[in-house]
N, C-alpha and C. Protein backbone atom coordinates (compact mmCIF):
# COMPACT_ATOMS: atom_id res chain seq x y z
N UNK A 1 28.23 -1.05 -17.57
CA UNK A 1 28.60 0.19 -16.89
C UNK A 1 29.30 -0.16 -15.60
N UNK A 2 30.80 -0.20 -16.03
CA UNK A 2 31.45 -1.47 -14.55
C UNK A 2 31.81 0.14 -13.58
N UNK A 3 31.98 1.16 -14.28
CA UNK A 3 32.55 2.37 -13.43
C UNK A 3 31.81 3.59 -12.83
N UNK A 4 31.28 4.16 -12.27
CA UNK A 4 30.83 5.22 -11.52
C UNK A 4 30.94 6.14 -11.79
N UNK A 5 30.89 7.42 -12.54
CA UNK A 5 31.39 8.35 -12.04
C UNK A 5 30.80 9.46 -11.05
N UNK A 6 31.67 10.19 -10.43
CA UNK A 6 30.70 10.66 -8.91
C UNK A 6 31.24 12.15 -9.30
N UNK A 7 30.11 13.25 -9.53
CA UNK A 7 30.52 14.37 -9.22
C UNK A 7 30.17 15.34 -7.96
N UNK A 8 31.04 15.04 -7.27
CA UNK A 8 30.75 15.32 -5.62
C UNK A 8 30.63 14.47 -4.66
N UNK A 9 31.94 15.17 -3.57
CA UNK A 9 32.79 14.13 -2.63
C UNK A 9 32.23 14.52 -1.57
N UNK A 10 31.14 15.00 -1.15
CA UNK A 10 30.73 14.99 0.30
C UNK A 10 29.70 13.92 0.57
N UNK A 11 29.16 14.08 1.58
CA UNK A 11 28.55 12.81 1.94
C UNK A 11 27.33 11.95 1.49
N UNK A 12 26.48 12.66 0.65
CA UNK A 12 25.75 11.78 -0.65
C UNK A 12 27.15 11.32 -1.51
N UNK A 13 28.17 11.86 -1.77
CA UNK A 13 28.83 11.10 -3.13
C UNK A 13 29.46 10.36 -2.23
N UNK A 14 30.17 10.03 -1.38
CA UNK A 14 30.95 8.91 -0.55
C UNK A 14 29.68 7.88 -0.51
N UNK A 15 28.84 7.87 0.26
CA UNK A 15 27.73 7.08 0.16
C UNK A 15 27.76 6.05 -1.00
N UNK A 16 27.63 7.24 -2.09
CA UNK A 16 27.35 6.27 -3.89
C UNK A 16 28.60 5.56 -3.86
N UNK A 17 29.49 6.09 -3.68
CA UNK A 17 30.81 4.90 -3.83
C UNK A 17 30.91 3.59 -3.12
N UNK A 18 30.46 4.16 -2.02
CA UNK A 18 30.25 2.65 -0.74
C UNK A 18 29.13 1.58 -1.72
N UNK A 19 28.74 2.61 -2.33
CA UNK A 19 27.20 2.09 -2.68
C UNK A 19 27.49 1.21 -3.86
N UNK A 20 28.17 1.79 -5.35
CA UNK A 20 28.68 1.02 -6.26
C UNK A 20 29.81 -0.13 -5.98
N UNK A 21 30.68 0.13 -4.92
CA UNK A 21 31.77 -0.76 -4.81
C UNK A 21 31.02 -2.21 -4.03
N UNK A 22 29.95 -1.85 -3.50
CA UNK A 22 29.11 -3.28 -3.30
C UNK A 22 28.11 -3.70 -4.11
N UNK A 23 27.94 -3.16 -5.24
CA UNK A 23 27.61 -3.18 -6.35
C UNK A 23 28.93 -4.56 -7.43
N UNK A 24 29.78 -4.57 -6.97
CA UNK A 24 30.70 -4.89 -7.95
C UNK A 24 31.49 -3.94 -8.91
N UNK A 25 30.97 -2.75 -8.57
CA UNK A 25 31.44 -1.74 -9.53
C UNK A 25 32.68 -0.72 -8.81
N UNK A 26 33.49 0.17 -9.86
CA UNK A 26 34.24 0.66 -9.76
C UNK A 26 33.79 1.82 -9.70
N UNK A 27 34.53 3.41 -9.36
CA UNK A 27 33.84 4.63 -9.12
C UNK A 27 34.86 5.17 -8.72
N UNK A 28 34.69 6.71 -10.11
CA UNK A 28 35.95 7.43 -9.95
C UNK A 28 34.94 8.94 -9.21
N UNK A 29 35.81 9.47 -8.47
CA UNK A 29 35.26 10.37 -7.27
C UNK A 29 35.96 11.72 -7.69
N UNK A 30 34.97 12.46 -7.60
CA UNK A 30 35.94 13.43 -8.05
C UNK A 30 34.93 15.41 -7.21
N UNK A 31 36.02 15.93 -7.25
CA UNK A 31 34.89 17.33 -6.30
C UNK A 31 35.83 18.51 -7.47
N UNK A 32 35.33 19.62 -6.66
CA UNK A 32 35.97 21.17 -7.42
C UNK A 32 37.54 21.51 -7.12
N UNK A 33 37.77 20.68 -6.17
CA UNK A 33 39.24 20.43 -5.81
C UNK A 33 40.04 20.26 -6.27
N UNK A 34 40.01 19.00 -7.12
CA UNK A 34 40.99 18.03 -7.87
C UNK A 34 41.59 16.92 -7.21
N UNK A 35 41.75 16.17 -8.08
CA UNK A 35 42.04 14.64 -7.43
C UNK A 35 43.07 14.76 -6.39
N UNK A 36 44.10 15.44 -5.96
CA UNK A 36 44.67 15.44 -5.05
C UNK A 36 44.38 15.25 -3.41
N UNK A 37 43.11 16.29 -4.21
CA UNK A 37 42.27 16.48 -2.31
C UNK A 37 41.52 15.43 -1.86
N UNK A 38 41.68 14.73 -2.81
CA UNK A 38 40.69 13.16 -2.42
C UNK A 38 41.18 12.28 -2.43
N UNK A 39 42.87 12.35 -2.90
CA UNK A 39 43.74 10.60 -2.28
C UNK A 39 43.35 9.92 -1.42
N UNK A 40 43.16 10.13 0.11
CA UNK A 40 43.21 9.72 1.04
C UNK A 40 41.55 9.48 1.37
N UNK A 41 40.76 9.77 0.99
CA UNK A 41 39.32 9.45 1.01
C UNK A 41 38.81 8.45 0.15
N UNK A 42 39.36 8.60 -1.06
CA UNK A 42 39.46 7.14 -2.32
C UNK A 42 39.82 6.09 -1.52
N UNK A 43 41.22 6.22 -1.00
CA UNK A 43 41.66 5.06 -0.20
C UNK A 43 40.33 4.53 1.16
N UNK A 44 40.38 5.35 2.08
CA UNK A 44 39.03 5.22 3.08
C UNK A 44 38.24 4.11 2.47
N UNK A 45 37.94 4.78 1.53
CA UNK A 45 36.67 4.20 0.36
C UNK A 45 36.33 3.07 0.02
N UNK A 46 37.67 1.75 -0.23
CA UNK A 46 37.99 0.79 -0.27
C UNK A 46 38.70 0.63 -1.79
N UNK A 47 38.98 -0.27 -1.99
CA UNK A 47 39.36 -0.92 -3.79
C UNK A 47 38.63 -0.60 -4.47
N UNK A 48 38.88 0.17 -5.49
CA UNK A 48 37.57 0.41 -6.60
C UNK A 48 37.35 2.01 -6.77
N UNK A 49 37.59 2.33 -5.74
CA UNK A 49 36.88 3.90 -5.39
C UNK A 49 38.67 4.60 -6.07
N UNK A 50 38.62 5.45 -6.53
CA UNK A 50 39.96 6.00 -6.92
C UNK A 50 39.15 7.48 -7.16
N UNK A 51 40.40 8.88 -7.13
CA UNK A 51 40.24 9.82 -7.01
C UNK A 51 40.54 10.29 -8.39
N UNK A 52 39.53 11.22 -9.60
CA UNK A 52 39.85 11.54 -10.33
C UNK A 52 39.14 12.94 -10.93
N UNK A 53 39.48 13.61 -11.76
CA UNK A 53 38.93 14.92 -11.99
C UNK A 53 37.30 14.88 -12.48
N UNK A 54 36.64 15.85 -12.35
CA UNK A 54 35.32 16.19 -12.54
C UNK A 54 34.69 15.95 -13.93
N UNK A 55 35.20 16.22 -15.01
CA UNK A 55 35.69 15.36 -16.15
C UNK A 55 35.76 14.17 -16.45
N UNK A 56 36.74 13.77 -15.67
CA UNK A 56 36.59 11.92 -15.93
C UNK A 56 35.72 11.38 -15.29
N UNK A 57 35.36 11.88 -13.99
CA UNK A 57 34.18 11.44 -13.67
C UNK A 57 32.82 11.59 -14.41
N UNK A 58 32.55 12.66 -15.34
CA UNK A 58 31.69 12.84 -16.17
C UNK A 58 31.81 11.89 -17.84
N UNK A 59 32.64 11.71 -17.68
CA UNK A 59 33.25 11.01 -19.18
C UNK A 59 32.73 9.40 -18.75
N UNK A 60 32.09 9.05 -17.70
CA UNK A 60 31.33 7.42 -17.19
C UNK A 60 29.79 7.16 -18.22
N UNK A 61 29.76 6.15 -18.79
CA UNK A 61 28.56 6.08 -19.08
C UNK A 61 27.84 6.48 -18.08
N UNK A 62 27.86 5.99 -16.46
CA UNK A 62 26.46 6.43 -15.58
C UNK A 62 27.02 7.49 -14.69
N UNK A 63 27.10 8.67 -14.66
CA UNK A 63 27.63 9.86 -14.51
C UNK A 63 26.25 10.06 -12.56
N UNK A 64 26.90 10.20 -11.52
CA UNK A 64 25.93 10.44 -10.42
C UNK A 64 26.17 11.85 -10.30
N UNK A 65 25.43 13.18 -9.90
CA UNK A 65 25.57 14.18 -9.23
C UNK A 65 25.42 14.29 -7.94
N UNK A 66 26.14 14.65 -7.23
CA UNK A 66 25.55 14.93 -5.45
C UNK A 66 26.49 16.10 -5.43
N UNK A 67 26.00 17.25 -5.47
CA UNK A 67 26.76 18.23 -5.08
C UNK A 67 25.42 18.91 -4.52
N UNK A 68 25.52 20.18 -3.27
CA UNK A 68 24.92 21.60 -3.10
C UNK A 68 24.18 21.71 -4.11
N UNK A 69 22.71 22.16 -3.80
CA UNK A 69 21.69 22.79 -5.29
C UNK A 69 22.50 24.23 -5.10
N UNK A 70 23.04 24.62 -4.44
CA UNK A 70 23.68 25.87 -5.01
C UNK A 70 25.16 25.84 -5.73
N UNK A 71 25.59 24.75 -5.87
CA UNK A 71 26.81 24.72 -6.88
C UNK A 71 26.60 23.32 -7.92
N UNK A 72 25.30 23.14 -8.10
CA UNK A 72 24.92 22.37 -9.19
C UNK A 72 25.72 23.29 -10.60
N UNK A 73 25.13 24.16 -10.80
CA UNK A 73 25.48 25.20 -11.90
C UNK A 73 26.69 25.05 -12.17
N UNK A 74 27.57 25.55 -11.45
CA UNK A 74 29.04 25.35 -11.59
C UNK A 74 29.42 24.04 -11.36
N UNK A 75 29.01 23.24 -11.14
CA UNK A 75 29.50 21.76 -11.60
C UNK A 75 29.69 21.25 -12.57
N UNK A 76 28.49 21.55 -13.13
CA UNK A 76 28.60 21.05 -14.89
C UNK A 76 28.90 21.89 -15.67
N UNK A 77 29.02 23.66 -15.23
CA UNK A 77 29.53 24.13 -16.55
C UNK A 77 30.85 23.92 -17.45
N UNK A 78 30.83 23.80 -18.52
CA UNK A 78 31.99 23.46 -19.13
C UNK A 78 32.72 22.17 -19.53
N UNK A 79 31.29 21.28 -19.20
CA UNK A 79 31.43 19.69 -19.17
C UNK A 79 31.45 19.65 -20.87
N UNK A 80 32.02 18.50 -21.43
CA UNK A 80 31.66 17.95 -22.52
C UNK A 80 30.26 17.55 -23.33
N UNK A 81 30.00 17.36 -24.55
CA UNK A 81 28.45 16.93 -24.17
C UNK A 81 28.50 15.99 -23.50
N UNK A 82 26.73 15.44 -23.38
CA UNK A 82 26.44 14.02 -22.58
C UNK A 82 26.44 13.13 -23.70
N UNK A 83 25.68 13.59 -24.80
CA UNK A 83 25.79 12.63 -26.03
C UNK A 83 25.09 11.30 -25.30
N UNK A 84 23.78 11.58 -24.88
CA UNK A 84 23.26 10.12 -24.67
C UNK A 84 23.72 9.49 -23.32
N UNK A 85 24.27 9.42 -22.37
CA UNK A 85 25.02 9.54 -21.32
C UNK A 85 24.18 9.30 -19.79
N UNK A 86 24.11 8.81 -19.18
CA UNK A 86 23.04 8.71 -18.09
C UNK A 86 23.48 9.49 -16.65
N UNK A 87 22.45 10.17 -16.56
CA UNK A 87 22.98 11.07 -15.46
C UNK A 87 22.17 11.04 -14.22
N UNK A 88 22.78 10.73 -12.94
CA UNK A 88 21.90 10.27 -12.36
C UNK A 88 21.66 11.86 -11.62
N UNK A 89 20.40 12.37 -10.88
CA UNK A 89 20.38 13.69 -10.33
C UNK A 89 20.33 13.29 -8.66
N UNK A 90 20.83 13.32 -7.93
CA UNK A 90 21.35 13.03 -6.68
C UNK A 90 20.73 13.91 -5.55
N UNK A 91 20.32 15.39 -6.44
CA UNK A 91 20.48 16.81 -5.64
C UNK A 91 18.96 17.03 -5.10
N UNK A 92 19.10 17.92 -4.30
CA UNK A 92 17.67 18.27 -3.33
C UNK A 92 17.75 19.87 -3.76
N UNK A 93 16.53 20.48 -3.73
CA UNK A 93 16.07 21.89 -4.31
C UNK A 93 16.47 22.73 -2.63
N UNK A 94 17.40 22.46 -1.47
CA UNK A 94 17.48 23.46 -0.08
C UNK A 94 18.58 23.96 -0.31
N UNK A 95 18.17 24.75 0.41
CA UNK A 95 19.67 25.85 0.63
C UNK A 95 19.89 25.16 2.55
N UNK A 96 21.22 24.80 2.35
CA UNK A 96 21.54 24.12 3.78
C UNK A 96 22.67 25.57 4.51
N UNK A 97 22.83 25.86 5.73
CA UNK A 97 21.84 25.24 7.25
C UNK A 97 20.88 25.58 6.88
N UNK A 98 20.07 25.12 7.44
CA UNK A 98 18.56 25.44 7.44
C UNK A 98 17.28 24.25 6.79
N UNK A 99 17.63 24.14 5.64
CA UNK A 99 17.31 22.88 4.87
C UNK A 99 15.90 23.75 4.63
N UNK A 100 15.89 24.98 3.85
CA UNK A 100 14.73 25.61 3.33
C UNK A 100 14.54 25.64 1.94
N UNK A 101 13.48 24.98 1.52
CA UNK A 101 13.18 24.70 -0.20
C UNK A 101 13.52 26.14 -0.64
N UNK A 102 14.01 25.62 -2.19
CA UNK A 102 14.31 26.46 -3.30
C UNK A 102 13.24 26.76 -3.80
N UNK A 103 12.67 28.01 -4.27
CA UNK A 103 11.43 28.41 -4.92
C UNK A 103 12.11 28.55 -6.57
N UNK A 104 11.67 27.14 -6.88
CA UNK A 104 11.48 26.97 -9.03
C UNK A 104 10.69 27.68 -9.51
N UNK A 105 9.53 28.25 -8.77
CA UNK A 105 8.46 28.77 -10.07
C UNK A 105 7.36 27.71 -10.52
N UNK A 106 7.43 26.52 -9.56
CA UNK A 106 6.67 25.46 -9.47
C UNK A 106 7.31 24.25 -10.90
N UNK A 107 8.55 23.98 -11.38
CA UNK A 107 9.21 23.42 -11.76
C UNK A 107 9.72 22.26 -10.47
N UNK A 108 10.04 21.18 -11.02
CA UNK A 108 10.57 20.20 -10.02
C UNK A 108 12.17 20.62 -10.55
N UNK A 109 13.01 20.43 -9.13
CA UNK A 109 14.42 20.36 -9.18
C UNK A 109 15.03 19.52 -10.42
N UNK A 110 14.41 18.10 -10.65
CA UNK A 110 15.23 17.73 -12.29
C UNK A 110 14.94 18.51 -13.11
N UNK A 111 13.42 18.87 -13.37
CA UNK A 111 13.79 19.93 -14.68
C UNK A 111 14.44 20.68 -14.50
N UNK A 112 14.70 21.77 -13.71
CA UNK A 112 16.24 22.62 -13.73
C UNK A 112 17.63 21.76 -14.06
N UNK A 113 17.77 20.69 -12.62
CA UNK A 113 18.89 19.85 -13.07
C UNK A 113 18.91 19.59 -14.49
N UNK A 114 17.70 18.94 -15.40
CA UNK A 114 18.28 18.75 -16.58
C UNK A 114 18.35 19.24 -17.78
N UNK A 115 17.75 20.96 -17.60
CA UNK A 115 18.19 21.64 -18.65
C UNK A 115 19.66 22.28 -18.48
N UNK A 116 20.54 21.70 -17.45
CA UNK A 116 21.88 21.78 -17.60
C UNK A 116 22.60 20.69 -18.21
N UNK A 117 22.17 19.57 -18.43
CA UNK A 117 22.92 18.30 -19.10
C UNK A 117 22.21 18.08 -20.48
N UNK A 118 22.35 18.98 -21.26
CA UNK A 118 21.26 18.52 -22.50
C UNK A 118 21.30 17.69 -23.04
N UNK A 119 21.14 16.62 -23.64
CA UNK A 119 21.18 15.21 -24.21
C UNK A 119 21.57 14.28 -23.64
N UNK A 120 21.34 14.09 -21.79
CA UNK A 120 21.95 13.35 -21.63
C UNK A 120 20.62 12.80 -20.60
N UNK A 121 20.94 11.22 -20.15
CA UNK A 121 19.28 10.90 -20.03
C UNK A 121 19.39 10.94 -18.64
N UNK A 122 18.61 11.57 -18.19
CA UNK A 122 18.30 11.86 -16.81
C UNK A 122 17.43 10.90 -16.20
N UNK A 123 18.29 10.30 -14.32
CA UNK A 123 17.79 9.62 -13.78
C UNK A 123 17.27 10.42 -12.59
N UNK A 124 16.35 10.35 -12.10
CA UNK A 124 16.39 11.70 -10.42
C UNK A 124 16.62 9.86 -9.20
N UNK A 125 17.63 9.88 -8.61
CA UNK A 125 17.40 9.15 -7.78
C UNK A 125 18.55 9.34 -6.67
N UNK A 126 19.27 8.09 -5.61
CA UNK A 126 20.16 8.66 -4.31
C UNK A 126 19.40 9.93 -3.85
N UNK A 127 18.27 10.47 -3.78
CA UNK A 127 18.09 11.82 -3.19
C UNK A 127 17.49 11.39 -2.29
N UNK A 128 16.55 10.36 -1.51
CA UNK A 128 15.49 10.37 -0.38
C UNK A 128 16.17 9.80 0.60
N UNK A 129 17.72 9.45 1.03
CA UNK A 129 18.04 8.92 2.23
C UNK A 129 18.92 9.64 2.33
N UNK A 130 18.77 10.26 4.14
CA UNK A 130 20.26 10.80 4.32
C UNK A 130 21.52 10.23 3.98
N UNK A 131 22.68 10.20 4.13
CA UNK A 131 23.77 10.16 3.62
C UNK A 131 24.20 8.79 4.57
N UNK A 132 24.33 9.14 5.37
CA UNK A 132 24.48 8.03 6.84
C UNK A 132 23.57 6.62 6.66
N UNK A 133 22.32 6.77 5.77
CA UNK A 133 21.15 5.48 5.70
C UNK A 133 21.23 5.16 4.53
N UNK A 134 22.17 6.14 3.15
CA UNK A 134 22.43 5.69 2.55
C UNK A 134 23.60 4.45 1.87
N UNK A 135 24.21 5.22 3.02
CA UNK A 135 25.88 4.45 3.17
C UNK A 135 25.73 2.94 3.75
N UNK A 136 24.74 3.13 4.41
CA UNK A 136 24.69 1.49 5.78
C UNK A 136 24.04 0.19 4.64
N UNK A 137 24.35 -0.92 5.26
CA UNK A 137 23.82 -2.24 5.04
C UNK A 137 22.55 -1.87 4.41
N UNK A 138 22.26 -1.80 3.09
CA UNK A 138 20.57 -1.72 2.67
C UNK A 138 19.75 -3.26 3.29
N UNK A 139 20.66 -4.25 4.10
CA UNK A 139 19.33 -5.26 4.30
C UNK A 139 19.25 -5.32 6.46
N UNK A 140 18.33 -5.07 6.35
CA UNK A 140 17.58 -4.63 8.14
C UNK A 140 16.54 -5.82 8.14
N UNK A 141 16.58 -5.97 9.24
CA UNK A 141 15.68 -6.92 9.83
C UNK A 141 15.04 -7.86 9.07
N UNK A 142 15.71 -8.19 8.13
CA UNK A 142 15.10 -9.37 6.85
C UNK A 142 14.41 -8.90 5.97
N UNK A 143 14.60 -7.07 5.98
CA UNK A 143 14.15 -6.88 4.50
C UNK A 143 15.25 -5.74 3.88
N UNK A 144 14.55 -5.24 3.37
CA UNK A 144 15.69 -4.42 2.04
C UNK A 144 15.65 -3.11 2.08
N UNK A 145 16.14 -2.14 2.09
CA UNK A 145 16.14 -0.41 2.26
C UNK A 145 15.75 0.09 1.04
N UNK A 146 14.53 0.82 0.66
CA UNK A 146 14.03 0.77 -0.37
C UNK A 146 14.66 2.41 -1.25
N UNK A 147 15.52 2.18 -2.49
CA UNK A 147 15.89 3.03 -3.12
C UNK A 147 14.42 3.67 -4.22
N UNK A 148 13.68 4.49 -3.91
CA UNK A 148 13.29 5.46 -5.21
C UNK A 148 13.66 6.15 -6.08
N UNK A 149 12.88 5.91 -8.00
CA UNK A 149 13.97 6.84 -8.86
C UNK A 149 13.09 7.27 -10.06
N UNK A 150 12.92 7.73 -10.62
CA UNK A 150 12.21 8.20 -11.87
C UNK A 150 13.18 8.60 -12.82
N UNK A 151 12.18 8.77 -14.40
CA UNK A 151 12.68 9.59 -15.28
C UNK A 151 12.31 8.68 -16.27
N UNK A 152 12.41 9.46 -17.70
CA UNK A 152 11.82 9.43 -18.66
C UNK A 152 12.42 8.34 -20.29
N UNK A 153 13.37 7.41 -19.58
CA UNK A 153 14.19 6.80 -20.58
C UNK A 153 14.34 5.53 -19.72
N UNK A 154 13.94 4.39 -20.47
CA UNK A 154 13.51 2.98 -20.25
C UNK A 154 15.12 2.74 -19.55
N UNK A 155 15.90 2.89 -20.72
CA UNK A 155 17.12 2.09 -20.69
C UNK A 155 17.98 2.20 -19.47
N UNK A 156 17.61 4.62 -19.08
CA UNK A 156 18.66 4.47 -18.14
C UNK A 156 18.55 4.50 -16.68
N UNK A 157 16.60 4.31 -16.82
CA UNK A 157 16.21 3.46 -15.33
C UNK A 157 16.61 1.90 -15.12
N UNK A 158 16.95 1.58 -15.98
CA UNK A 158 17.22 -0.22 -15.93
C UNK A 158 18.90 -0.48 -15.14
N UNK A 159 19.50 1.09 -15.91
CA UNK A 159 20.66 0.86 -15.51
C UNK A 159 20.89 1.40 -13.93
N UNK A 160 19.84 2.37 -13.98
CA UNK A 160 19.57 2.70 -12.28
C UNK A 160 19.37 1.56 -10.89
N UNK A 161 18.26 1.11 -12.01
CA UNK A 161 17.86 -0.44 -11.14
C UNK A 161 18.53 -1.44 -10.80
N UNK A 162 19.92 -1.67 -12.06
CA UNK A 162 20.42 -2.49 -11.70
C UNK A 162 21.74 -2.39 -10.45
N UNK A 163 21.75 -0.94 -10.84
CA UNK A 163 23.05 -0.47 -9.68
C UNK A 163 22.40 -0.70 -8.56
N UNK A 164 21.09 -0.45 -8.22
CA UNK A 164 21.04 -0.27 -6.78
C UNK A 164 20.67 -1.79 -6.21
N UNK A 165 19.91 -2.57 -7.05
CA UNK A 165 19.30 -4.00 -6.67
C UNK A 165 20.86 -4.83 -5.99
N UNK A 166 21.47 -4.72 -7.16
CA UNK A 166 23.24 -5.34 -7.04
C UNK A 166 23.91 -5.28 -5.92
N UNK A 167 23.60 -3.70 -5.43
CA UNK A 167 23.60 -3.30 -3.81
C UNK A 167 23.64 -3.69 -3.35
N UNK A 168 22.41 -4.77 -3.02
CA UNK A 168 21.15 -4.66 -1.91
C UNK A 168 20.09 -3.78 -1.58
N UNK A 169 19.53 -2.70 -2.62
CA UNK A 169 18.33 -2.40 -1.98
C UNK A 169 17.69 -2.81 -3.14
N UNK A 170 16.18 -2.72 -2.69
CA UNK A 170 14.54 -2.79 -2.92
C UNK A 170 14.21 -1.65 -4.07
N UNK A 171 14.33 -1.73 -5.15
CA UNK A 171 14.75 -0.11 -6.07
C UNK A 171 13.12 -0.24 -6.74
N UNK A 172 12.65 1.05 -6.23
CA UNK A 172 11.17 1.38 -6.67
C UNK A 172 11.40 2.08 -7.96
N UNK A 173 10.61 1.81 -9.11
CA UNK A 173 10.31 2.93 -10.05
C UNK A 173 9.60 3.54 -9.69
N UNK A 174 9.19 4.71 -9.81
CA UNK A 174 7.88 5.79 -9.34
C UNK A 174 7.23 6.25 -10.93
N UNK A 175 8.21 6.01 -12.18
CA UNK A 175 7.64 6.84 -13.42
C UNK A 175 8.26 7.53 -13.79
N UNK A 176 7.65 8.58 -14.86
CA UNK A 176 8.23 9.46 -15.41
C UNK A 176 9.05 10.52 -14.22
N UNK A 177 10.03 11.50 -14.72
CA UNK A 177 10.74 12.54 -14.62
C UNK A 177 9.41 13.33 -13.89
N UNK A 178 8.16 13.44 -14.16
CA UNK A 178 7.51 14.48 -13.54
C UNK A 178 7.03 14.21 -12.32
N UNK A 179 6.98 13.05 -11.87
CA UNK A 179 6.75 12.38 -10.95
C UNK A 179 8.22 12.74 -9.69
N UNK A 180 9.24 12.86 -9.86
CA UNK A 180 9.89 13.32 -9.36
C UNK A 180 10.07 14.37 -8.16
N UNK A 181 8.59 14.96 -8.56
CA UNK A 181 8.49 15.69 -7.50
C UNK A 181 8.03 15.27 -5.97
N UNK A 182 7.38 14.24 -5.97
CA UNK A 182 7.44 13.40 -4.97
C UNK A 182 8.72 12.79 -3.84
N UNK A 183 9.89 12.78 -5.00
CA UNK A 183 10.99 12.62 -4.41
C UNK A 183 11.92 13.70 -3.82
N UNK A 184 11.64 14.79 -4.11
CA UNK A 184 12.55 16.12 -3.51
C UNK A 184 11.93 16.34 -2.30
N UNK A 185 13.14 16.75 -2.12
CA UNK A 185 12.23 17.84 -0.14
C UNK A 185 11.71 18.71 -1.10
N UNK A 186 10.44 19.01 -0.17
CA UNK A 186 9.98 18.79 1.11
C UNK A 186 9.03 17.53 0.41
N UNK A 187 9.13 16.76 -0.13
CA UNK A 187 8.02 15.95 -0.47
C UNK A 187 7.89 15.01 0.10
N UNK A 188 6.91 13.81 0.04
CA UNK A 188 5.93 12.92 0.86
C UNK A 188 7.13 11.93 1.29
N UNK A 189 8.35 11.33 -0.01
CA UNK A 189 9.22 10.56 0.29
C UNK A 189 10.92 11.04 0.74
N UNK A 190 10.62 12.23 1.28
CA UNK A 190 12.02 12.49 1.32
C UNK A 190 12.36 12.43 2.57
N UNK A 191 13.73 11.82 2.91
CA UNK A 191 14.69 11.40 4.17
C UNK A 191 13.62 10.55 5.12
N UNK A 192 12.48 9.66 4.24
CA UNK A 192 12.10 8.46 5.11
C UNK A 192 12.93 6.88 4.90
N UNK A 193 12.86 6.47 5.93
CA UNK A 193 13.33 4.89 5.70
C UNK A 193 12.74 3.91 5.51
N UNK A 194 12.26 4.02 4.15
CA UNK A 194 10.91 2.61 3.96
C UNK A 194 12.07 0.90 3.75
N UNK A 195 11.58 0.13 3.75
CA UNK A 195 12.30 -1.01 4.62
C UNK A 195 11.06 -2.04 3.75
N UNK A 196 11.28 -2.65 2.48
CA UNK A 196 10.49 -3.93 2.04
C UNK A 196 10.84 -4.78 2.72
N UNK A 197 9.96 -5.55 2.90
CA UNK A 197 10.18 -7.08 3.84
C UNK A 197 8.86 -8.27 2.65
N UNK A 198 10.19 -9.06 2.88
CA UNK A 198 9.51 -10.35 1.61
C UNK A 198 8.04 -10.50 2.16
């Protein structure tokens, strides 16, 4: 999985790009815009990072989301299937300014997120560091910036793991998809900076 795809160019999806391109990997970026509006931010981005439609960015074996929980919906409508496809869920359950939880009905934010991608294997992870701590050097003071991620398919936590280790960070499994809820705001691990040290 040498390519990225990123659906959503604000500052969780710039992050993932910084994030894959020190990875060794490539990552096509893409928002509701169209590739036009993101020439010059691809470039920013470094080698690797290129600007392309919402689509091709979804057409990646490891497909990331970071968009608004209020334009999750319209992100993916009208996507292709996933057909097996790994999707990583990026998104937080707030409505921003404010940063006030979404009321599910006591559902965690991936299960919503992933009864919009049906067959496609859902990762919940990129959600517990701001954007700014996600973007920076994952190695501090001689240890490692610790990425958390769940979900329910061996294969496409491995491929989670390996993106982020490749990095440089410390990539925790937490478990299944239900476990996840731990990782959304307002929960126990969200927007802390845990920091492994050998």
């Amino acid at each position: 999985m040498k390519t990225i795809g990123i659906i959503g160019a604000g500052r969780i999806g710039q992050a993932v790009a910084r994030l894959a391109v020190r990875a060794g990997r490539t990552a096509v970026l893409s928002n509701s815009k169209g590739p036009d509006s993101l020439q010059t931010l691809a470039t920013d981005l470094g080698a690797g990072v290129r600007a392309g439609s919402v689509r091709e960015a979804a057409a990646q074996d490891l497909v990331v989301v970071a968009v608004p929980w209020d334009r999750v919906e319209q992100a993916l409508d009208g996507l292709p299937a996933w057909n097996g496809r790994i999707v990583v869920d990026a998104t937080n359950a707030v409505i921003v300014p404010g940063y006030r939880a979404v009321d599910l009905g006591g559902r965690t934010s991936t299960e919503v997120f992933a009864s919009l991608v049906p067959r496609a294997r859902v990762v919940k992870g990129f959600n517990t560091l701001v954007a700014a701590v996600l973007a920076s050097d994952p190695e501090v003071s001689g240890g490692q910036r610790v990425l958390f991620y769940s979900g329910d398919d061996v294969t496409a936590k491995q491929a989670f793991h390996e993106l982020a280790t490749e990095a440089g960070f410390a990539a925790i499994d937490l478990g299944s998809l239900a476990t996840s809820r731990v990782q959304q705001f307002p929960g126990p691990l969200a927007a802390i900076n845990f920091i492994k040290v050998p």
